[in-house]
C-alpha atoms as a PDB file:
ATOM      1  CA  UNK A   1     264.026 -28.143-199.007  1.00  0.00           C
ATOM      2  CA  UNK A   2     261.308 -24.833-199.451  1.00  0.00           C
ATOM      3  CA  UNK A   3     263.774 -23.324-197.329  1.00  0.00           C
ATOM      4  CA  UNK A   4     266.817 -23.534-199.478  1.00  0.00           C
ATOM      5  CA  UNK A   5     264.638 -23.617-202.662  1.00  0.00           C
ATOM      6  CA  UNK A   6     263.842 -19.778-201.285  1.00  0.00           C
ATOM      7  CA  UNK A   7     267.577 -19.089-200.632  1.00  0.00           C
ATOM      8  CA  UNK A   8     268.773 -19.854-204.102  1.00  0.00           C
ATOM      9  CA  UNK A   9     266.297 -17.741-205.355  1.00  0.00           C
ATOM     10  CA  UNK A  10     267.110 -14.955-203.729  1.00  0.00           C
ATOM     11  CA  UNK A  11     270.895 -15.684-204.641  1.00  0.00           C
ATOM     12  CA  UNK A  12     269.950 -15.470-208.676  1.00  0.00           C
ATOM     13  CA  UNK A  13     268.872 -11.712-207.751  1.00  0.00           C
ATOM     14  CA  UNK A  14     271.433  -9.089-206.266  1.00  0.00           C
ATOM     15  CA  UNK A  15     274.590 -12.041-205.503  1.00  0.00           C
ATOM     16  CA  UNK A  16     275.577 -12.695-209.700  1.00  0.00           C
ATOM     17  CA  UNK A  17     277.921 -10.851-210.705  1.00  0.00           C
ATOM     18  CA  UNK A  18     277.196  -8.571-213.874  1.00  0.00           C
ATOM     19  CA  UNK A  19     278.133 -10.141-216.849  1.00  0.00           C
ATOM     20  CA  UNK A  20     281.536  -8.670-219.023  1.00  0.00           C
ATOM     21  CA  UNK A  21     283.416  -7.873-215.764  1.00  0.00           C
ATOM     22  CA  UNK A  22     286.921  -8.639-216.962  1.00  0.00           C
ATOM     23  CA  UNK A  23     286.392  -5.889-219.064  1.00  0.00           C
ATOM     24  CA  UNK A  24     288.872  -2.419-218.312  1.00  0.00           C
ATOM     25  CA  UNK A  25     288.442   0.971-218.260  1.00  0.00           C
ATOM     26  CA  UNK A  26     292.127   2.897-219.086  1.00  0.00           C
ATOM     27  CA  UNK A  27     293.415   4.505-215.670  1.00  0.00           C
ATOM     28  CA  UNK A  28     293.173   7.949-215.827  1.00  0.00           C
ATOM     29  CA  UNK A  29     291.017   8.925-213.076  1.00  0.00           C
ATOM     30  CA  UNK A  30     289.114   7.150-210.199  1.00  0.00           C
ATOM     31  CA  UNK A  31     286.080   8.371-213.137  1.00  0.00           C
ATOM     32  CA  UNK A  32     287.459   5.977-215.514  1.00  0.00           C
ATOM     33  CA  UNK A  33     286.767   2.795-213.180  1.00  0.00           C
ATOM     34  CA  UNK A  34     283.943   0.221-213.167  1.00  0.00           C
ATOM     35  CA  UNK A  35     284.391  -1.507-210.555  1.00  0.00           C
ATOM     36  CA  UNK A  36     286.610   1.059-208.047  1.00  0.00           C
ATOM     37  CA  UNK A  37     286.490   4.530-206.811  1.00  0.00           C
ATOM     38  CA  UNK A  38     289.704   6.246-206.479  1.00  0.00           C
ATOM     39  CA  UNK A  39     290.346   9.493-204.392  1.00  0.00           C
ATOM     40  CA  UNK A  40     292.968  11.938-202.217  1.00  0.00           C
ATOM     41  CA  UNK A  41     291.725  11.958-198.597  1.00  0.00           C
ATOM     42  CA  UNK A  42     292.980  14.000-195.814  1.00  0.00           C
ATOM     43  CA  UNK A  43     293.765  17.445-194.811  1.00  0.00           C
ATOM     44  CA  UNK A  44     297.165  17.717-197.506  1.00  0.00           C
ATOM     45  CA  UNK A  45     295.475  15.113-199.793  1.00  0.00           C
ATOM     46  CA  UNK A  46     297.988  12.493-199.077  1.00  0.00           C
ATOM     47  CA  UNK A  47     295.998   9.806-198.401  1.00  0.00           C
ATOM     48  CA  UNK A  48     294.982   7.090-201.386  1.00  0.00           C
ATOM     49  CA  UNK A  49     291.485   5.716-201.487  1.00  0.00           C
ATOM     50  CA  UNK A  50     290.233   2.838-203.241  1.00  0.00           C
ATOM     51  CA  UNK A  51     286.689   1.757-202.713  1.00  0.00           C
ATOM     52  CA  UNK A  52     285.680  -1.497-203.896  1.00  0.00           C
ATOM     53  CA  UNK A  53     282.313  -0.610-206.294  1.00  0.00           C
ATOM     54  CA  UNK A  54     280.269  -3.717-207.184  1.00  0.00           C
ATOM     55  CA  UNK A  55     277.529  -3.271-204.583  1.00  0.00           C
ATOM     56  CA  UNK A  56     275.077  -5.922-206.664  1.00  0.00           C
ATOM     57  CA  UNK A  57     277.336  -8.532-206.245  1.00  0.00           C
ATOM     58  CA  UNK A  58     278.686  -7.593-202.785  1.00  0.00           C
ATOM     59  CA  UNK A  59     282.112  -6.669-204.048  1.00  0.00           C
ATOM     60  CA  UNK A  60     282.622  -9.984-205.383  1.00  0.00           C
ATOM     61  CA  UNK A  61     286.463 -10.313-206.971  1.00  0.00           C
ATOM     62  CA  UNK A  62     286.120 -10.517-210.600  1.00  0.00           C
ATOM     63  CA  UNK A  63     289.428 -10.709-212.485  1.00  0.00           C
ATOM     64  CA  UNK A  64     288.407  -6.963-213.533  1.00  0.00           C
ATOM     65  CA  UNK A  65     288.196  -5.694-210.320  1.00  0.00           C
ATOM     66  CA  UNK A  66     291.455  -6.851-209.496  1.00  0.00           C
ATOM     67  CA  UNK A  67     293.509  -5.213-212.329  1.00  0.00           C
ATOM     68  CA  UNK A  68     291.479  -1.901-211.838  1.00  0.00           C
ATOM     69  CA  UNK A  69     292.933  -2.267-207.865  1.00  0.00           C
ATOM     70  CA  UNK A  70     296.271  -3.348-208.972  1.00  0.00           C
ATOM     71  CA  UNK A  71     295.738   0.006-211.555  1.00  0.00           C
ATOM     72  CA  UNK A  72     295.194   2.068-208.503  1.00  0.00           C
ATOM     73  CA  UNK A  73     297.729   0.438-206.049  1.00  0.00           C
ATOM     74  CA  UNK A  74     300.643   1.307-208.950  1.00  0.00           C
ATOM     75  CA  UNK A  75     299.594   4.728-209.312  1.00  0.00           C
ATOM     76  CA  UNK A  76     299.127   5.322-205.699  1.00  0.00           C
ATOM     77  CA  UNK A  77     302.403   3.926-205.170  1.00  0.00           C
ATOM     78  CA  UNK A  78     304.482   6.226-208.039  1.00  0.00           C
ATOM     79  CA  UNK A  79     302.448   9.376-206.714  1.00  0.00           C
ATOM     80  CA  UNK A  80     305.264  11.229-204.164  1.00  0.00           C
ATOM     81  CA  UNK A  81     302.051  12.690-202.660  1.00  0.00           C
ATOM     82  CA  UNK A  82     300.547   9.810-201.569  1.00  0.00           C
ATOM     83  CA  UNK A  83     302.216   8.746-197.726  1.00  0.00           C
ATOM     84  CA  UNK A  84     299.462   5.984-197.231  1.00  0.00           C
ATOM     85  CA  UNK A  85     296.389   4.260-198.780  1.00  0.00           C
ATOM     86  CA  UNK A  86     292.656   3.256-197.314  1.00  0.00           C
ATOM     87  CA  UNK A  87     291.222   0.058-198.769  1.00  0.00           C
ATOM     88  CA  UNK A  88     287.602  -0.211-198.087  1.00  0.00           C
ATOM     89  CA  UNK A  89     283.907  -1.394-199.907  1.00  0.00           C
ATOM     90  CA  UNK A  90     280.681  -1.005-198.868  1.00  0.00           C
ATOM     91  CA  UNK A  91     278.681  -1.248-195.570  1.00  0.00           C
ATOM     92  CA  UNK A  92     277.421  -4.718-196.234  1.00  0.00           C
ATOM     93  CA  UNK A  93     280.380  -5.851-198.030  1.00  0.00           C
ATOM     94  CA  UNK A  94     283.815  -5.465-198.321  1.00  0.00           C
ATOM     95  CA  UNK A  95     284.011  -8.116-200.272  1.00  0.00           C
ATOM     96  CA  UNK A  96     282.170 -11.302-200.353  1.00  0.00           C
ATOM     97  CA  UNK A  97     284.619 -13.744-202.022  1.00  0.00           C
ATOM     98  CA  UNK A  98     286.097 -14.470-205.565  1.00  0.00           C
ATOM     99  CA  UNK A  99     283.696 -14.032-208.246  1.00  0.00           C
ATOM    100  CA  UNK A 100     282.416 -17.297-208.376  1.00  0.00           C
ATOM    101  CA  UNK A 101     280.469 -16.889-211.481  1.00  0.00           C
ATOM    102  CA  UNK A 102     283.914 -16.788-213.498  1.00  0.00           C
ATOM    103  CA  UNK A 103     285.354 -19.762-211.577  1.00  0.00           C
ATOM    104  CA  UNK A 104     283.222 -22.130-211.755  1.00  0.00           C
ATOM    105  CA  UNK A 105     284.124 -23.461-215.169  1.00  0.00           C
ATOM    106  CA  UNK A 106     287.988 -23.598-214.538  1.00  0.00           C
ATOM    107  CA  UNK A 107     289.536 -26.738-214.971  1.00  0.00           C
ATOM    108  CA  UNK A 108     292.935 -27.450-212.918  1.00  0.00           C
ATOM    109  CA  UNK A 109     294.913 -27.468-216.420  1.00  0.00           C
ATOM    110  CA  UNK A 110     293.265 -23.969-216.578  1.00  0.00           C
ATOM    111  CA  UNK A 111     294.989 -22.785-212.709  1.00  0.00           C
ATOM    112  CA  UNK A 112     298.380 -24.603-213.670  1.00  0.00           C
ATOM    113  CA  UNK A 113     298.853 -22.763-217.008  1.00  0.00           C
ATOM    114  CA  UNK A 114     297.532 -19.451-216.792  1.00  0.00           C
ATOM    115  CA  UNK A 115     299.486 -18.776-212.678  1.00  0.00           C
ATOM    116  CA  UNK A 116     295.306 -18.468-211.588  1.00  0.00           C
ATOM    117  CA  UNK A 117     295.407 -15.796-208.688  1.00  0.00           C
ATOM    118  CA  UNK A 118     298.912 -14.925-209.086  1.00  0.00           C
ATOM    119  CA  UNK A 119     297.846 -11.222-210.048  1.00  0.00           C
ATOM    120  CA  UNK A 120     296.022 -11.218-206.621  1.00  0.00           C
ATOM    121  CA  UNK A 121     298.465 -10.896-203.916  1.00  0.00           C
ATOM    122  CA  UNK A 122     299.813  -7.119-206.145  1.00  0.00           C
ATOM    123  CA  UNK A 123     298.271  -5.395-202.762  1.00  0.00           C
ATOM    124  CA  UNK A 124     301.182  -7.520-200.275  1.00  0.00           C
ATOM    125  CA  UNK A 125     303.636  -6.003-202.651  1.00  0.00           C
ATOM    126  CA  UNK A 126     303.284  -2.142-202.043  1.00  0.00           C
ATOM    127  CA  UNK A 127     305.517  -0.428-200.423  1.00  0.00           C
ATOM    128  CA  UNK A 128     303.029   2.090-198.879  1.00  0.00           C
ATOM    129  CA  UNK A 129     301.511   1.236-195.717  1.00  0.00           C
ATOM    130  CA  UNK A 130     297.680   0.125-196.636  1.00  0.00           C
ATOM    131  CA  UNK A 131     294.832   0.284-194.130  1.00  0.00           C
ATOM    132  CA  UNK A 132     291.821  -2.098-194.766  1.00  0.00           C
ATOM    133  CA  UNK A 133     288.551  -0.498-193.265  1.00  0.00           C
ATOM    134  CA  UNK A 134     286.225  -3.922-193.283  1.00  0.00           C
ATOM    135  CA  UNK A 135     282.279  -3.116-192.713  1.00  0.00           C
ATOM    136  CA  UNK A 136     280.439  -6.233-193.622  1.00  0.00           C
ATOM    137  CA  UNK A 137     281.448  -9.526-195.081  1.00  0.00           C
ATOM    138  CA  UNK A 138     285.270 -10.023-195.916  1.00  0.00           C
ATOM    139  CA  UNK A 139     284.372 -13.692-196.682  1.00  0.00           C
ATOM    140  CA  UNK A 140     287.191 -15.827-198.755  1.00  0.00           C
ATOM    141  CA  UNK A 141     288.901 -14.063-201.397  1.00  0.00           C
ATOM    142  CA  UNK A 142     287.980 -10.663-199.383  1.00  0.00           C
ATOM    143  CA  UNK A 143     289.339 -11.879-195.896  1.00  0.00           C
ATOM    144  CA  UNK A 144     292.480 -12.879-198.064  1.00  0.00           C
ATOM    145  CA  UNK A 145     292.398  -9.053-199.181  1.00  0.00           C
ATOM    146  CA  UNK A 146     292.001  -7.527-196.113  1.00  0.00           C
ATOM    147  CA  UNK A 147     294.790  -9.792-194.884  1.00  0.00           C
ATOM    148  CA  UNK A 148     297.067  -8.405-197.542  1.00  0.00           C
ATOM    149  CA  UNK A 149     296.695  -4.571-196.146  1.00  0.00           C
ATOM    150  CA  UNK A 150     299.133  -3.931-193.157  1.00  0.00           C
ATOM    151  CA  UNK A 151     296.068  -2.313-190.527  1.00  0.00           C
ATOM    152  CA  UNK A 152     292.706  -4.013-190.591  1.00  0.00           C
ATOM    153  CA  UNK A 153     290.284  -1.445-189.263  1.00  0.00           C
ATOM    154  CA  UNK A 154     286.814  -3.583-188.897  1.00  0.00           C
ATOM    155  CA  UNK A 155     283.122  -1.961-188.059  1.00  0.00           C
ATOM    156  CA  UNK A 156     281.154  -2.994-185.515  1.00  0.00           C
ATOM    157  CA  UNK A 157     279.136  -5.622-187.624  1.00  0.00           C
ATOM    158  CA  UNK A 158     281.839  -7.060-189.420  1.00  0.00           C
ATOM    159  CA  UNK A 159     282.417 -10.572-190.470  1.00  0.00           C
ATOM    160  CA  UNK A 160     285.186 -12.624-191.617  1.00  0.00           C
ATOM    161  CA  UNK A 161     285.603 -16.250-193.258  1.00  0.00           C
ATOM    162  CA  UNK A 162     287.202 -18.308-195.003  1.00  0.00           C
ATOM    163  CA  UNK A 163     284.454 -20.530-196.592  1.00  0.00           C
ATOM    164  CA  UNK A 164     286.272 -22.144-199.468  1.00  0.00           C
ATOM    165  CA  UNK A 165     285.947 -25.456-197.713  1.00  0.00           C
ATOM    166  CA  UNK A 166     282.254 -25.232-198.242  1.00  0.00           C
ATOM    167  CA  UNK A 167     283.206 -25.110-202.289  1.00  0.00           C
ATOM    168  CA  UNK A 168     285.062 -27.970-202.474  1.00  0.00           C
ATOM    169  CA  UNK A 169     288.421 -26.371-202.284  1.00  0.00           C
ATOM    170  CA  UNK A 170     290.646 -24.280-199.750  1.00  0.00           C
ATOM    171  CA  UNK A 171     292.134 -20.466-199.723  1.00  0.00           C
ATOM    172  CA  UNK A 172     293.706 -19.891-202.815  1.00  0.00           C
ATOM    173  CA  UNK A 173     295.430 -15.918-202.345  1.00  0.00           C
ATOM    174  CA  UNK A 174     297.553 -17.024-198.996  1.00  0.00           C
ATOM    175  CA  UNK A 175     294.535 -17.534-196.607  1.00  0.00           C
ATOM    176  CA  UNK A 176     295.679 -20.234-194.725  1.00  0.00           C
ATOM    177  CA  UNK A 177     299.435 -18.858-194.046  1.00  0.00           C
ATOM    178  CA  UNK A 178     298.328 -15.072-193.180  1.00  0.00           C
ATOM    179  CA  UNK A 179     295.179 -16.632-191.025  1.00  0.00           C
ATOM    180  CA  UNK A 180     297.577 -18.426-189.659  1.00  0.00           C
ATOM    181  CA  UNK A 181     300.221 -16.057-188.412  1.00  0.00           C
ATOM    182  CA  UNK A 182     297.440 -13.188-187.744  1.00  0.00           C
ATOM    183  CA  UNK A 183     295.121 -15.279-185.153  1.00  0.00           C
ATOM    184  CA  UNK A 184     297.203 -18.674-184.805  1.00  0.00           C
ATOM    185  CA  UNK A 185     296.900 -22.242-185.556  1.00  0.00           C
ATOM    186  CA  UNK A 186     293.890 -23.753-183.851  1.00  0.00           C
ATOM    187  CA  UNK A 187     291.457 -20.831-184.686  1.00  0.00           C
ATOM    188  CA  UNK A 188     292.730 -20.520-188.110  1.00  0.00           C
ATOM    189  CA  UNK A 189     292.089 -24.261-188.694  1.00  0.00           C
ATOM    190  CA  UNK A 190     288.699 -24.109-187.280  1.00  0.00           C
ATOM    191  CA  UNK A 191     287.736 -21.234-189.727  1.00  0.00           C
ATOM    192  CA  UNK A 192     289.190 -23.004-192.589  1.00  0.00           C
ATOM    193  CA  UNK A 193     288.048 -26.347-191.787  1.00  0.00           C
ATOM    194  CA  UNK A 194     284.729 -25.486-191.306  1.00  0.00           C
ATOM    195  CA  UNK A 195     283.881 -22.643-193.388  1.00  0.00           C
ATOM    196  CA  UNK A 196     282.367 -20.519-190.182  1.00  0.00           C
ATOM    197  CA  UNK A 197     282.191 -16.540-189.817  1.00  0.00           C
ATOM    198  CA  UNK A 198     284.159 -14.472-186.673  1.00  0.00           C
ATOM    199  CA  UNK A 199     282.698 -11.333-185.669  1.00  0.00           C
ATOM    200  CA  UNK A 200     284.368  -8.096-185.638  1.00  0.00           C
ATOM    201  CA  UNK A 201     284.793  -8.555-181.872  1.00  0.00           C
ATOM    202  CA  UNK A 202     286.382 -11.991-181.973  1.00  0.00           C
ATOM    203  CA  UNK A 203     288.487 -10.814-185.174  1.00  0.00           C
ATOM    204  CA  UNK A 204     289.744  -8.533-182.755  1.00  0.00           C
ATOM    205  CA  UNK A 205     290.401 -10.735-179.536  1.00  0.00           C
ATOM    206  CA  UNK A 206     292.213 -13.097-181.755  1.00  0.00           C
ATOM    207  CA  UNK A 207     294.660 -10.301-182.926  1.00  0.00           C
ATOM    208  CA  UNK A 208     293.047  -9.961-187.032  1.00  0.00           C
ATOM    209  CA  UNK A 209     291.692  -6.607-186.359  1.00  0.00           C
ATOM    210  CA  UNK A 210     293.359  -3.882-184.872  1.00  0.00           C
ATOM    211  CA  UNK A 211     290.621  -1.961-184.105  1.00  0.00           C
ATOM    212  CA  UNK A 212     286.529  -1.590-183.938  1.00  0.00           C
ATOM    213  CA  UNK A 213     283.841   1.132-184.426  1.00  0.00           C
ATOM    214  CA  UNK A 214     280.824   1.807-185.540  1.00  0.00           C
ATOM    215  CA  UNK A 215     279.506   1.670-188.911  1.00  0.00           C
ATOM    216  CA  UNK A 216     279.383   5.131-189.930  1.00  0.00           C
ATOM    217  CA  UNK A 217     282.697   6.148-188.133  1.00  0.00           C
ATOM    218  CA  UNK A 218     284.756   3.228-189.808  1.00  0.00           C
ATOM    219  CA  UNK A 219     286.032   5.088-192.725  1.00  0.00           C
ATOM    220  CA  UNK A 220     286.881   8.498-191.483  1.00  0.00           C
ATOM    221  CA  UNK A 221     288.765   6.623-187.942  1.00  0.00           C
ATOM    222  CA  UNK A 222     291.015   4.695-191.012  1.00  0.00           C
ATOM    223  CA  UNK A 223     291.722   7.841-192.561  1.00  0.00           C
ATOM    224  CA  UNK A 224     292.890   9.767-189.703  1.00  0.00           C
ATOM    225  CA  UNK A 225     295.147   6.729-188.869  1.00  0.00           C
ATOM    226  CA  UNK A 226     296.408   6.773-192.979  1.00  0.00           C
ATOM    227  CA  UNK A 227     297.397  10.823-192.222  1.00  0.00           C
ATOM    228  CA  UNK A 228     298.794  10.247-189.148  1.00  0.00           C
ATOM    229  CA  UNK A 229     301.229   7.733-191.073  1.00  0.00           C
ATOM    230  CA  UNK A 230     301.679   9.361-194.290  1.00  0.00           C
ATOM    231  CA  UNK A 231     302.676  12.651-192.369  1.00  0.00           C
ATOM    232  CA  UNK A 232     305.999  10.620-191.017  1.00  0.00           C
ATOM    233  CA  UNK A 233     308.899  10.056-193.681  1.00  0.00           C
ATOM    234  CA  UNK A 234     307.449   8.307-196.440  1.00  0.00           C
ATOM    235  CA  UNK A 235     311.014   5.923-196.804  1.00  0.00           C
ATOM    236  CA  UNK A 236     311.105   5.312-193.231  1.00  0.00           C
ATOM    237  CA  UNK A 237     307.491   4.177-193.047  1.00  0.00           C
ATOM    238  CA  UNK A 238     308.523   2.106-195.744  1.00  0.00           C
ATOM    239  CA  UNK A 239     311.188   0.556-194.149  1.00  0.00           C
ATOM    240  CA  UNK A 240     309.604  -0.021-191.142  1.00  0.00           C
ATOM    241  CA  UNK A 241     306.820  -2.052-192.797  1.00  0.00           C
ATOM    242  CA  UNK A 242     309.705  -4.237-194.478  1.00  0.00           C
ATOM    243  CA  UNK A 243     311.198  -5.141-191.148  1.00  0.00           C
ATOM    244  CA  UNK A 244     307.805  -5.786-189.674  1.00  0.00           C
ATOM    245  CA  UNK A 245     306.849  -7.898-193.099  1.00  0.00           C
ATOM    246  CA  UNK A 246     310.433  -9.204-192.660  1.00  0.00           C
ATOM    247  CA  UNK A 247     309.932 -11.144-188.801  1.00  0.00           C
ATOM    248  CA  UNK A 248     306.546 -12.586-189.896  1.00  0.00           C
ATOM    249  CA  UNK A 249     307.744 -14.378-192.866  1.00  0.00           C
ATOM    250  CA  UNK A 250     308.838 -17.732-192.912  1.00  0.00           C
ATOM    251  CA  UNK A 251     311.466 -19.966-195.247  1.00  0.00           C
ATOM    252  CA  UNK A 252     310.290 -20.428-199.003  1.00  0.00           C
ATOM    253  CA  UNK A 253     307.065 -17.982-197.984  1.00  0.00           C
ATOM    254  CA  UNK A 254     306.745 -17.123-201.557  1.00  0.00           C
ATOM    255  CA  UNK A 255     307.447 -21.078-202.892  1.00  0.00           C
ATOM    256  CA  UNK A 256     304.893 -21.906-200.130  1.00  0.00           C
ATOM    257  CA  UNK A 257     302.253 -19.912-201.473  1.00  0.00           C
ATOM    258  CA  UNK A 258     302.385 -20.725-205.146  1.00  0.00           C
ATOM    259  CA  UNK A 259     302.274 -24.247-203.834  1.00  0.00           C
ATOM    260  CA  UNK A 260     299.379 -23.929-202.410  1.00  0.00           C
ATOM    261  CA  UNK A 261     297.680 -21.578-205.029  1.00  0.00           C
ATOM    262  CA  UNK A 262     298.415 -24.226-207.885  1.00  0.00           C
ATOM    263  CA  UNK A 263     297.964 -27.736-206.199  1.00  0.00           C
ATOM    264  CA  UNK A 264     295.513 -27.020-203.479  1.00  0.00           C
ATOM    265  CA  UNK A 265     292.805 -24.249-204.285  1.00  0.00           C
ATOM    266  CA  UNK A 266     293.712 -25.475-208.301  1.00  0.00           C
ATOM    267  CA  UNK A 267     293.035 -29.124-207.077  1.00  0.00           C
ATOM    268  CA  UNK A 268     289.681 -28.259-205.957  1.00  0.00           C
ATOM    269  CA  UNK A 269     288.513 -27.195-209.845  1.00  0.00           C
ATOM    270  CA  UNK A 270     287.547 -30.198-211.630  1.00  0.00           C
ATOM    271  CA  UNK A 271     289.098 -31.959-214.655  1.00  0.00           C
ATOM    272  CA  UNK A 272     285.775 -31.163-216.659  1.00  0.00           C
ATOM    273  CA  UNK A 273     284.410 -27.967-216.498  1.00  0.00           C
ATOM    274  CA  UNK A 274     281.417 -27.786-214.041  1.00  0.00           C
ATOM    275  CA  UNK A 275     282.605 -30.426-211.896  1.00  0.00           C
ATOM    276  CA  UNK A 276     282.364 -28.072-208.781  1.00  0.00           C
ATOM    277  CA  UNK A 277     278.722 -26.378-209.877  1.00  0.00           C
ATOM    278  CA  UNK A 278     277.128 -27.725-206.803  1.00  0.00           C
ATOM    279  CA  UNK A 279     279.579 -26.114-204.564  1.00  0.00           C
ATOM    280  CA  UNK A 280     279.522 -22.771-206.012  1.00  0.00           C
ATOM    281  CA  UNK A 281     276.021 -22.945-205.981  1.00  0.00           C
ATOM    282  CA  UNK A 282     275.863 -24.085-202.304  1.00  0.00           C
ATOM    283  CA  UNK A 283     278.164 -20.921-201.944  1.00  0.00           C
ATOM    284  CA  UNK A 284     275.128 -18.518-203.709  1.00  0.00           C
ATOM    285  CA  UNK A 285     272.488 -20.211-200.932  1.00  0.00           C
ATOM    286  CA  UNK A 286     275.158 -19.965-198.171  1.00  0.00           C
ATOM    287  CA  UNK A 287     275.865 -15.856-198.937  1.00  0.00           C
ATOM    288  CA  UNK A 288     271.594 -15.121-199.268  1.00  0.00           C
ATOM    289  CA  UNK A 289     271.342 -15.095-195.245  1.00  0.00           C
ATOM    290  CA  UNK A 290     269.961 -11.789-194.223  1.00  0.00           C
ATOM    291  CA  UNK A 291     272.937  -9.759-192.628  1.00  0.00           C
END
């Protein structure tokens, strides 16, 4: 009991998110973000990065976060520049999860009416092929993200989960169909049935991450891959990520997924607000082991 008494603790400190975070900046520049970094990479600047900025809370997903991204995606996407895009955070984090902080007082009358998470799932929708360079946790809401991207680049000491379970309630951003079709049934069930992390290495063996390297290499490997790409025909790059998007999908996909967004992870808020506390909480102690 010390023991987890410690734990929490140390999960009040660095692991809250900063209060006011579904406030926006107006796109302009990558300058004009709080919680992203936007730049041109590569030789012919024709590569988009986005760098997820909340270091303090481990890049947890707050709602603003997610518009700024959706911001950048849009403009990424309109600029005829712009042949590919690199999705990446920090090296301890990619992103830890949802922003728990700003959950934990929804009610499942609150998910129902409002289409929670719908705005999420803007990064499956881009036409440009995205590359997700994971270093660090990509726990929950940030595996879901890196699932989204079409490449999943991982460092060496990368780790991947979906922990909802451990909160009371299940992957709410399509976690449990693109787990599924990216390492298979019985492995995806195991991580979403018991909450536990894969390394890089078994991300990897199980066919989640295409490739591996070290730390300090990760970013700079995904961005040679994004100008290799973006120097090929920008429509025909396009089209070839429809027809590969196109085989994996399966009848009602899209039905499916707002199924499971609104009746399962929805389900798991309770019908008064703080119903869940103890699992978000559990969530704060489970996130304050050293990495």
């Amino acid at each position: 009991m010390a023991s987890l008494r410690v734990l929490l603790l140390r999960a009040r400190g660095p692991l809250l998110p900063r209060p006011g975070c579904a406030a926006l900046r107006p796109f302009a520049s990558g300058a004009n973000f709080e919680y992203i970094i936007t730049e041109k990479k590569g030789k012919n600047h024709n590569v988009g990065l986005i760098q997820l900025n909340r270091p303090k809370a481990l890049n947890a997903l707050c709602n603003g976060l997610i518009m700024e991204l959706n911001q950048a995606l849009e403009a990424f996407e309109k600029d005829p520049a712009v042949g590919a895009i690199v999705l990446t955070g920090g090296e301890k984090a990619f992103a830890a999860g949802a922003d728990i902080k700003e959950m934990q007082n929804q009610r499942f009358q609150d998910c129902y009416s409002t289409q929670f998470l719908s705005h999420w799932d803007r990064l499956a929708q881009v036409k440009k092929p995205v590359i997700a360079a994971v270093n660090g946790y990509a726990l929950g809401g940030g595996c879901e993200l890196a699932m989204m991207c079409d490449i999943i680049y991982a460092g060496e000491k990368a780790q991947f989960a979906q922990p909802e379970i451990l909160l009371g309630t299940i992957p709410g951003a399509g976690g449990t169909q693109r787990l599924t079709r990216a390492v298979g049934k019985s492995l995806a069930m195991e991580m979403v049935l018991t909450g536990d992390r894969i390394s890089a290495q078994d991300a990897k063996a199980a066919g989640l991450v295409s490739k591996i390297f070290p730390v300090e290499k990760l970013l700079e490997e995904a961005i040679q891959c994004a100008e290799k790409i973006a120097s090929n025909s920008k429509i025909i790059a396009a089209m070839a990520k429809e027809s590969v998007n196109a085989g994996r999908a399966v009848p009602g996909r899209r039905r499916a997924s707002s199924l499971v967004r609104l009746q399962g992870f929805g389900n798991g808020f309770g019908t008064r607000p703080g119903q869940t506390l103890l699992g978000f909480s559990g969530f704060l102690i489970w996130l304050s082991i050293e990495f």
